[in-house]
C-alpha atoms as a PDB file:
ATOM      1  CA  UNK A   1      37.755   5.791  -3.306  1.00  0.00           C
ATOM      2  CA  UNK A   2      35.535   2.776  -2.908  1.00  0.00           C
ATOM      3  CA  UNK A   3      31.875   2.965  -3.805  1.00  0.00           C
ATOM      4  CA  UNK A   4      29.678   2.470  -0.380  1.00  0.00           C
ATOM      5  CA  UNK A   5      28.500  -1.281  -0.502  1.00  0.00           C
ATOM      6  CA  UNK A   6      24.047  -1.384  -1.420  1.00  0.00           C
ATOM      7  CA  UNK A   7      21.805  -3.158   0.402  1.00  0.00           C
ATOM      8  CA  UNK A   8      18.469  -4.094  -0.584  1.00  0.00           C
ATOM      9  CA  UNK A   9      15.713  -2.060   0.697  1.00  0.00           C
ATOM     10  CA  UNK A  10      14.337  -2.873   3.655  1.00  0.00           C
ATOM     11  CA  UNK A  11      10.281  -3.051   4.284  1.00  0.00           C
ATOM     12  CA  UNK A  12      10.149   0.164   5.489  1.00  0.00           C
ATOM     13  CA  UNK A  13      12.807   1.803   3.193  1.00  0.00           C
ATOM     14  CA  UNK A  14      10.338   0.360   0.498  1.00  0.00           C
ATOM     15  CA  UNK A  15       7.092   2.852   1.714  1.00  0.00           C
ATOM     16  CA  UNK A  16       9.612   6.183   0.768  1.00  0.00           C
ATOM     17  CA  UNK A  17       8.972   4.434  -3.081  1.00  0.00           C
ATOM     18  CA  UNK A  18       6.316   6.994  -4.078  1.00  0.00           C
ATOM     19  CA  UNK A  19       6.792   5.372  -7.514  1.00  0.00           C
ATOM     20  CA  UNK A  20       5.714   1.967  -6.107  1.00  0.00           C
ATOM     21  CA  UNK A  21       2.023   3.824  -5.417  1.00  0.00           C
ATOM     22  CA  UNK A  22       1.280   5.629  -8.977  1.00  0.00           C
ATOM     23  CA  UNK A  23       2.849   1.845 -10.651  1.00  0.00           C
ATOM     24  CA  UNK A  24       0.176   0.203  -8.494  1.00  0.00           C
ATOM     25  CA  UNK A  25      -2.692   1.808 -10.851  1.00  0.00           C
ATOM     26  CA  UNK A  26      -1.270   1.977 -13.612  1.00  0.00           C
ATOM     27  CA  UNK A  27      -2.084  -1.344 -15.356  1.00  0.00           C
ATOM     28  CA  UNK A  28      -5.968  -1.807 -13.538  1.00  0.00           C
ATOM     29  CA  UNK A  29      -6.722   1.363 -14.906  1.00  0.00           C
ATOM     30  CA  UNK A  30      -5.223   0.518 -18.599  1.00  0.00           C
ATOM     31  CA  UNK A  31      -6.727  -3.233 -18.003  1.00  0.00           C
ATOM     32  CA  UNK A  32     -10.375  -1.281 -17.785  1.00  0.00           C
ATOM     33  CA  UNK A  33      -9.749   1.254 -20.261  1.00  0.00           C
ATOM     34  CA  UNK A  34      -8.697  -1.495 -23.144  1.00  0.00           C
ATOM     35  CA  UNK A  35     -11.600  -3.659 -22.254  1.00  0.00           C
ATOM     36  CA  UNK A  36     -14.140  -0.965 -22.395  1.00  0.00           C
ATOM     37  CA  UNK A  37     -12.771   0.024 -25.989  1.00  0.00           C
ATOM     38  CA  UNK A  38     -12.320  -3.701 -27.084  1.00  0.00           C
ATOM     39  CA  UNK A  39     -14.355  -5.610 -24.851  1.00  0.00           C
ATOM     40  CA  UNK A  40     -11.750  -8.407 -25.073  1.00  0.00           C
ATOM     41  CA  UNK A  41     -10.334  -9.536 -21.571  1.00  0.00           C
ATOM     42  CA  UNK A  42      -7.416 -11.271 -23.465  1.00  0.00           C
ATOM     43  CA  UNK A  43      -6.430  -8.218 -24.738  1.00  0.00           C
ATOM     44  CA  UNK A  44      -7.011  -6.264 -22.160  1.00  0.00           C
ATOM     45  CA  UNK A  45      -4.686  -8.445 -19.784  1.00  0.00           C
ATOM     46  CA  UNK A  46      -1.928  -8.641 -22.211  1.00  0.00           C
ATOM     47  CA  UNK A  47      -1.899  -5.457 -21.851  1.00  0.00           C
ATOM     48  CA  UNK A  48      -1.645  -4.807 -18.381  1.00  0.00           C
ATOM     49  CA  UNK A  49       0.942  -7.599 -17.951  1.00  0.00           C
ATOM     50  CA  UNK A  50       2.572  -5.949 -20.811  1.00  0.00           C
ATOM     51  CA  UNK A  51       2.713  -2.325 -19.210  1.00  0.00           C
ATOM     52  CA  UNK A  52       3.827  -3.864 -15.421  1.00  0.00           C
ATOM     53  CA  UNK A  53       6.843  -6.011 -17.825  1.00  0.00           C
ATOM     54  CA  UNK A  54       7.583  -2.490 -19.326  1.00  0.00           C
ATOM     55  CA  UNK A  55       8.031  -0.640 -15.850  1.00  0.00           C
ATOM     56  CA  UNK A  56       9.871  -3.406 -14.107  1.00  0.00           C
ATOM     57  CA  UNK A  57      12.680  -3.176 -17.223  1.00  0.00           C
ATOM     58  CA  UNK A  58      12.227   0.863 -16.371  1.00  0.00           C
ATOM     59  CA  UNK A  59      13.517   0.282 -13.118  1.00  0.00           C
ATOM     60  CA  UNK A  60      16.361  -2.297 -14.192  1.00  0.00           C
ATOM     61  CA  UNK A  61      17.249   0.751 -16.588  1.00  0.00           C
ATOM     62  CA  UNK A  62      17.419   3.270 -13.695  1.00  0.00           C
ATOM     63  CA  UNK A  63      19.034   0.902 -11.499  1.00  0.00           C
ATOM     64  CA  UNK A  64      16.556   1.594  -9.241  1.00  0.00           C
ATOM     65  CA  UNK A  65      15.244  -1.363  -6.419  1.00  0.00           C
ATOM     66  CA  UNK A  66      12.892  -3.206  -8.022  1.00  0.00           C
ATOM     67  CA  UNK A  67      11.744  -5.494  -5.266  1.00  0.00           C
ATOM     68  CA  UNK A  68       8.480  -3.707  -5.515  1.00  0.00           C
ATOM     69  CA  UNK A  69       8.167  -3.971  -9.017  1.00  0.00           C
ATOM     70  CA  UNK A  70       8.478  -7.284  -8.437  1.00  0.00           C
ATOM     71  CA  UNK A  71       5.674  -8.002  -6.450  1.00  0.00           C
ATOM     72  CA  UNK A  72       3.827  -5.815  -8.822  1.00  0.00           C
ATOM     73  CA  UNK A  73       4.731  -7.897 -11.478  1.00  0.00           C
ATOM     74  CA  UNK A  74       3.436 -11.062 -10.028  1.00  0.00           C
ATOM     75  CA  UNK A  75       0.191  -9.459  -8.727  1.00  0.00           C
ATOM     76  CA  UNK A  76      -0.911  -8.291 -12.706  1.00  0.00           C
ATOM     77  CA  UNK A  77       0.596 -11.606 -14.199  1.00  0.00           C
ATOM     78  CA  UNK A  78      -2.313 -13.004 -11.090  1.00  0.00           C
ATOM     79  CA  UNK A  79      -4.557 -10.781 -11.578  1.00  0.00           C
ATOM     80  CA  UNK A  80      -4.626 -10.950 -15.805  1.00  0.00           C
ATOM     81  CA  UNK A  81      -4.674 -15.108 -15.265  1.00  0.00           C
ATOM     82  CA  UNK A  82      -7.808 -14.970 -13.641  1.00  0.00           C
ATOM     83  CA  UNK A  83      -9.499 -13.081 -15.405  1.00  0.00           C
ATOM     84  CA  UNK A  84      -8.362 -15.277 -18.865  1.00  0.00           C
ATOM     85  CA  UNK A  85      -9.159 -17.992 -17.280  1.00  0.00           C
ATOM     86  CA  UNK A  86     -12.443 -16.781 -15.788  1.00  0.00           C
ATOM     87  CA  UNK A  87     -13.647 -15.117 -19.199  1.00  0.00           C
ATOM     88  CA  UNK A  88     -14.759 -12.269 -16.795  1.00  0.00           C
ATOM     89  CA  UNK A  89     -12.749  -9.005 -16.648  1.00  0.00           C
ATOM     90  CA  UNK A  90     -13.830  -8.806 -13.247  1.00  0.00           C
ATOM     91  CA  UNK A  91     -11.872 -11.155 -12.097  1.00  0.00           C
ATOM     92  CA  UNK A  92      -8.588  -9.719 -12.710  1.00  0.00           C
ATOM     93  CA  UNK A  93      -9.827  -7.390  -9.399  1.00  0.00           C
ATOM     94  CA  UNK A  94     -10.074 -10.627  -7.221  1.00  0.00           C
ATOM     95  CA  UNK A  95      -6.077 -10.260  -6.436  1.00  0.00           C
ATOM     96  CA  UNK A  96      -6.854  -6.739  -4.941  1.00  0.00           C
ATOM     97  CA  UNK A  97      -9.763  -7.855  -2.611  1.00  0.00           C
ATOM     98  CA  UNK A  98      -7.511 -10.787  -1.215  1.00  0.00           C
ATOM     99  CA  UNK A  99      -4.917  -8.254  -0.513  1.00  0.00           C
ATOM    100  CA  UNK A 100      -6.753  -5.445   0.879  1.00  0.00           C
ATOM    101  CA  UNK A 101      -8.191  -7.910   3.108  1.00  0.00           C
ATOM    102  CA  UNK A 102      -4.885  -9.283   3.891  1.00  0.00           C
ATOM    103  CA  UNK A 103      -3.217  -5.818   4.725  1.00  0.00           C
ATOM    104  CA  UNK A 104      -6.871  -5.747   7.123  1.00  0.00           C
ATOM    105  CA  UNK A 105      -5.794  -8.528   9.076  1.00  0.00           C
ATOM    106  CA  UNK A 106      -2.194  -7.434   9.388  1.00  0.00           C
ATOM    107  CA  UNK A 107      -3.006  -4.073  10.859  1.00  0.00           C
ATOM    108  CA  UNK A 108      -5.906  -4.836  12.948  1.00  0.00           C
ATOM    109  CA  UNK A 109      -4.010  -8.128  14.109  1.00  0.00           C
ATOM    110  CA  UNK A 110      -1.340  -5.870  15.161  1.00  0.00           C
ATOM    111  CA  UNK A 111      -3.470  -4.016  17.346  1.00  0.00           C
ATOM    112  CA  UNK A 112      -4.801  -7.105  19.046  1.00  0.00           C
ATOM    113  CA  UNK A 113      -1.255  -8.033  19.506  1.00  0.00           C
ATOM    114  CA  UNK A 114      -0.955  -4.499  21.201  1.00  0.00           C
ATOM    115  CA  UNK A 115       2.210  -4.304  18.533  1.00  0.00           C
ATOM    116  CA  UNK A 116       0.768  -1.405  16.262  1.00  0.00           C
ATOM    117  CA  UNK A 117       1.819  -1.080  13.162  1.00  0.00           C
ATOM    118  CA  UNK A 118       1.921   2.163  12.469  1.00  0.00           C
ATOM    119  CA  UNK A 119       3.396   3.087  15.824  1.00  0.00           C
ATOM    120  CA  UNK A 120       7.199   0.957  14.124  1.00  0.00           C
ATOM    121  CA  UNK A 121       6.454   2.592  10.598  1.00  0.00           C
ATOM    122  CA  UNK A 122       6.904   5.883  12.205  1.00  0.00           C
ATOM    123  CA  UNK A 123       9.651   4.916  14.580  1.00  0.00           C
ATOM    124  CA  UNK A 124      11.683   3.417  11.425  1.00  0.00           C
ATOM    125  CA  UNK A 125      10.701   6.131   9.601  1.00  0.00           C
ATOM    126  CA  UNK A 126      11.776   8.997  11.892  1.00  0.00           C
ATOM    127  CA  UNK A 127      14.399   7.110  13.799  1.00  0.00           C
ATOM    128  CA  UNK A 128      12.264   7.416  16.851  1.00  0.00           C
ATOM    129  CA  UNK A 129      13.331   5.977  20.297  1.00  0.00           C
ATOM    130  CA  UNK A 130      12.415   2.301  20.085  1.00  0.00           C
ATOM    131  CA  UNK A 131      10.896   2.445  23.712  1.00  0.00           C
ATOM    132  CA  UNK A 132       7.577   4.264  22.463  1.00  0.00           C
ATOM    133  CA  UNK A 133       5.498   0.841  22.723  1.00  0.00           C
ATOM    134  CA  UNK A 134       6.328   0.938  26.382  1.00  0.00           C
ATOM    135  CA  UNK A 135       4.120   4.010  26.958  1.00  0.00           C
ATOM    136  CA  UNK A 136       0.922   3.520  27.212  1.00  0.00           C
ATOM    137  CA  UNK A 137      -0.333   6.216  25.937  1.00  0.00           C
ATOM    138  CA  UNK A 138       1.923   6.380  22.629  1.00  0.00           C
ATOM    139  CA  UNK A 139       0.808   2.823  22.006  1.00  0.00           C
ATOM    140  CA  UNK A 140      -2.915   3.833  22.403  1.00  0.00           C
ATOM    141  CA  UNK A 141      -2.867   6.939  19.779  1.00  0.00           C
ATOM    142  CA  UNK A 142      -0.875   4.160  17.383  1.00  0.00           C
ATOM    143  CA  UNK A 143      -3.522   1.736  17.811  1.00  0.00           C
ATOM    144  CA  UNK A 144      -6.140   3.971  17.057  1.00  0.00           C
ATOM    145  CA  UNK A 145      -4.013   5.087  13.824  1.00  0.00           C
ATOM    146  CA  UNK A 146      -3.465   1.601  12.909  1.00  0.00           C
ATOM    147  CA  UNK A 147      -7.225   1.120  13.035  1.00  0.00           C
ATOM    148  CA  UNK A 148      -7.965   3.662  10.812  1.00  0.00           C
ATOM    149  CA  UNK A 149      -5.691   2.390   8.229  1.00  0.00           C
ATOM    150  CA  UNK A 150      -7.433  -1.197   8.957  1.00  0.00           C
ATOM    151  CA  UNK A 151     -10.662   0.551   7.881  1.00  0.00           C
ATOM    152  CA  UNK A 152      -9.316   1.629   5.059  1.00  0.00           C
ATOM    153  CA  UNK A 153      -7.955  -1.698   3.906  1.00  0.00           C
ATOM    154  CA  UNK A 154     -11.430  -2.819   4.542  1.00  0.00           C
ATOM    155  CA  UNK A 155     -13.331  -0.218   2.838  1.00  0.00           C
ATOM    156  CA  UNK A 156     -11.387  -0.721  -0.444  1.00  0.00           C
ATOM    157  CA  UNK A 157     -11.409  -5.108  -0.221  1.00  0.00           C
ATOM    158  CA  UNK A 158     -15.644  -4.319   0.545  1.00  0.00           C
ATOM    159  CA  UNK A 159     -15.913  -2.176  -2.685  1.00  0.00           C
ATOM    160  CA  UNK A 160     -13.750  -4.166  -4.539  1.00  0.00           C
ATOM    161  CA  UNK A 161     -15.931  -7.179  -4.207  1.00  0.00           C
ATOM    162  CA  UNK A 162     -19.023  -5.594  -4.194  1.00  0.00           C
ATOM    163  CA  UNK A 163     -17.863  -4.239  -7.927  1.00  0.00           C
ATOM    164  CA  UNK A 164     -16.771  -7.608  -8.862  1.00  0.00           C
ATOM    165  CA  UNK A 165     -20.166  -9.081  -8.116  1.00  0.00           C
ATOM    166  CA  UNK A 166     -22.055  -6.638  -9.439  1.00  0.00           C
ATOM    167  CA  UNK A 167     -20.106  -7.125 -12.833  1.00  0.00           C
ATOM    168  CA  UNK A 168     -19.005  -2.995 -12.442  1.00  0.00           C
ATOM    169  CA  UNK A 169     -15.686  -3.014 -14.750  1.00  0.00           C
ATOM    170  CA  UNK A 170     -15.621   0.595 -14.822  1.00  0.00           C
ATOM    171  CA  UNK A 171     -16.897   0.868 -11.244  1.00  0.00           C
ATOM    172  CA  UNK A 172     -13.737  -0.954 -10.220  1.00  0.00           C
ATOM    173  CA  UNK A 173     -11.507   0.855 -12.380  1.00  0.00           C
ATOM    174  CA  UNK A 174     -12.877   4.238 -10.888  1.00  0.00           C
ATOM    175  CA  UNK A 175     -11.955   2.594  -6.966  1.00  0.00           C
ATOM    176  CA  UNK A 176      -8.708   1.549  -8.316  1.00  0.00           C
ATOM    177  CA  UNK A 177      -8.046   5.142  -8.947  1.00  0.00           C
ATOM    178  CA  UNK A 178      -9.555   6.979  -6.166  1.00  0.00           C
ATOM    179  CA  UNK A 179      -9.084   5.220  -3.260  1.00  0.00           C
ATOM    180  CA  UNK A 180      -5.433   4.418  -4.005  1.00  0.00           C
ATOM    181  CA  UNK A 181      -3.162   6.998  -4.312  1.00  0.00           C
ATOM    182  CA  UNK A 182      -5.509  10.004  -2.999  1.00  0.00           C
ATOM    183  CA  UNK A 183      -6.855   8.040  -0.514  1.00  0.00           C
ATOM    184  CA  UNK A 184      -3.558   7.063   0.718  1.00  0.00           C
ATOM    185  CA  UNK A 185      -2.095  10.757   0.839  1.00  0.00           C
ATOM    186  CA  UNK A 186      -5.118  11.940   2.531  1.00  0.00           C
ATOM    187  CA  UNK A 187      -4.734   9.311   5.112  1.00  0.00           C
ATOM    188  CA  UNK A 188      -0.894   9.802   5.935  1.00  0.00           C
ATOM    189  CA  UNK A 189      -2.035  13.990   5.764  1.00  0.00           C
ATOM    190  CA  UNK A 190      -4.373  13.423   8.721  1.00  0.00           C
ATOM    191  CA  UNK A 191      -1.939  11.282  10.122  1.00  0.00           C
ATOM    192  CA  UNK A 192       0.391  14.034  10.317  1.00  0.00           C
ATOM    193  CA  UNK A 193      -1.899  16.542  11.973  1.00  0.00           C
ATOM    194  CA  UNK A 194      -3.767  14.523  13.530  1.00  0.00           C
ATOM    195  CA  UNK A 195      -1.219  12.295  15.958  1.00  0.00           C
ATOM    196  CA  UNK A 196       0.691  14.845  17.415  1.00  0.00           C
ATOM    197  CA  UNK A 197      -2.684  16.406  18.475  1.00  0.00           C
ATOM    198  CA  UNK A 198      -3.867  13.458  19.939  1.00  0.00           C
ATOM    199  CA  UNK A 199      -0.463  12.432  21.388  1.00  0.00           C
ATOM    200  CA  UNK A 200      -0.516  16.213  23.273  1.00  0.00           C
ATOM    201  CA  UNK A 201      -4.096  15.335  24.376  1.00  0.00           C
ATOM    202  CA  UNK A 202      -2.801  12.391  26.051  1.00  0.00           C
ATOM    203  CA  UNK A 203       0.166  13.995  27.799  1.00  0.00           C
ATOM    204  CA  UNK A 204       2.536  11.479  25.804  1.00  0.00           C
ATOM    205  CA  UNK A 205       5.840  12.161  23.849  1.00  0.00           C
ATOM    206  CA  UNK A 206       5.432  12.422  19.887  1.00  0.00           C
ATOM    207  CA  UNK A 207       7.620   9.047  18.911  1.00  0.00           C
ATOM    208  CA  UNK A 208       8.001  11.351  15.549  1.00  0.00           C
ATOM    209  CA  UNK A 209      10.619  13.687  17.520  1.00  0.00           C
ATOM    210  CA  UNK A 210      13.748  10.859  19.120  1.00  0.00           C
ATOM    211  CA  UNK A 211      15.742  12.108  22.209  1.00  0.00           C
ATOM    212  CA  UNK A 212      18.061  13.959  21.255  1.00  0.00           C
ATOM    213  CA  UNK A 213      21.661  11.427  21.861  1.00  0.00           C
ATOM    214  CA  UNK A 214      23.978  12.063  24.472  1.00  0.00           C
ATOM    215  CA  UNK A 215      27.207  14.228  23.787  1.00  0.00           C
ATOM    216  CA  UNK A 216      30.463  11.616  23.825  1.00  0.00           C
END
């Protein structure tokens, strides 16, 4: 019997990667942690480039997608290059406030677009009728979630910069940790109460919950 044919992930297939999230942190934090014991930034980013070169051979290992550990990759080899280059372990956070205040610009953009983002996360993820965006109401309580993650995206690029100017290595190392993973868990948590609640309040369908398809 023939082996089903793989496909690379898709964008959305790549947010079920809860590995993706913990990798994320895993060489800023060590990047802080060696340079607060050494005080060395060329040590320190060899060896956060070395720890995201060690997980993306995990992965090969596992034979698990590694488009993610890809981009990874390339964002610490970024990241530890400017901060060589710089002389100032700060800078290796400068990749981090250019992305958080790229994923900003995509959400709220989306929003202005009246094409939330959130609204076709949870319709990929869930399978949910594709017609959601035509109801008003749907769309509105997807905006507003969109928003909130926009904030979010905003908080962390605002502390991250406001920790790179103030020189705060371990400041940024402590924002690295808790406003990644927990803060994303929390936010998909509320999320998850909080939408269907304000989807009832509305008088709108949960997108969450498809129609059930016709017998043949």
């Amino acid at each position: 019997m023939s082996q089903p044919e793989e496909h690379p992930p898709g964008p959305f297939d790549m947010l079920r990667d809860k590995r993706a999230m913990v990798d994320t942190t895993v060489a800023p934090i060590a990047f802080v942690i060696v340079y607060t014991i050494t005080k060395e930034v060329n040590i320190a980013a060899a060896v956060a480039v070395g720890i995201g070169i060690v997980l993306f051979v995990e992965r090969l290992v596992r034979r698990k997608p590694v488009i993610n550990a890809i981009g990874g990759l390339f964002a610490i080899a970024l990241a530890a290059f400017i901060a060589v280059r710089s002389g100032n372990a700060e800078g290796f956070f400068w990749p981090k406030v250019a992305q958080q205040g790229g994923l900003f610009v995509i959400f709220a953009g989306s929003v202005a677009v009246r094409r939330p983002l959130t609204g076709f996360i949870v319709a990929q993820l869930y399978r949910a009728d594709p017609e959601w965006q035509k109801i008003p109401e749907v769309r509105r309580v997807m905006s507003e979630y969109t928003l909130i993650w926009a904030s979010l995206f905003l908080l962390r690029a605002v502390v991250f910069l406001v920790g790179i100017l103030a020189g705060k290595v371990g400041f940024l190392g402590v924002a690295v940790l808790v406003m990644g993973l927990p803060a994303f868990g929390a936010l998909l948590f509320f999320g998850y109460r909080w939408v269907p609640k304000r989807l009832e309040q509305l008088g709108a369908p949960d997108p969450r919950h498809p129609k059930p398809e016709p017998a043949p």
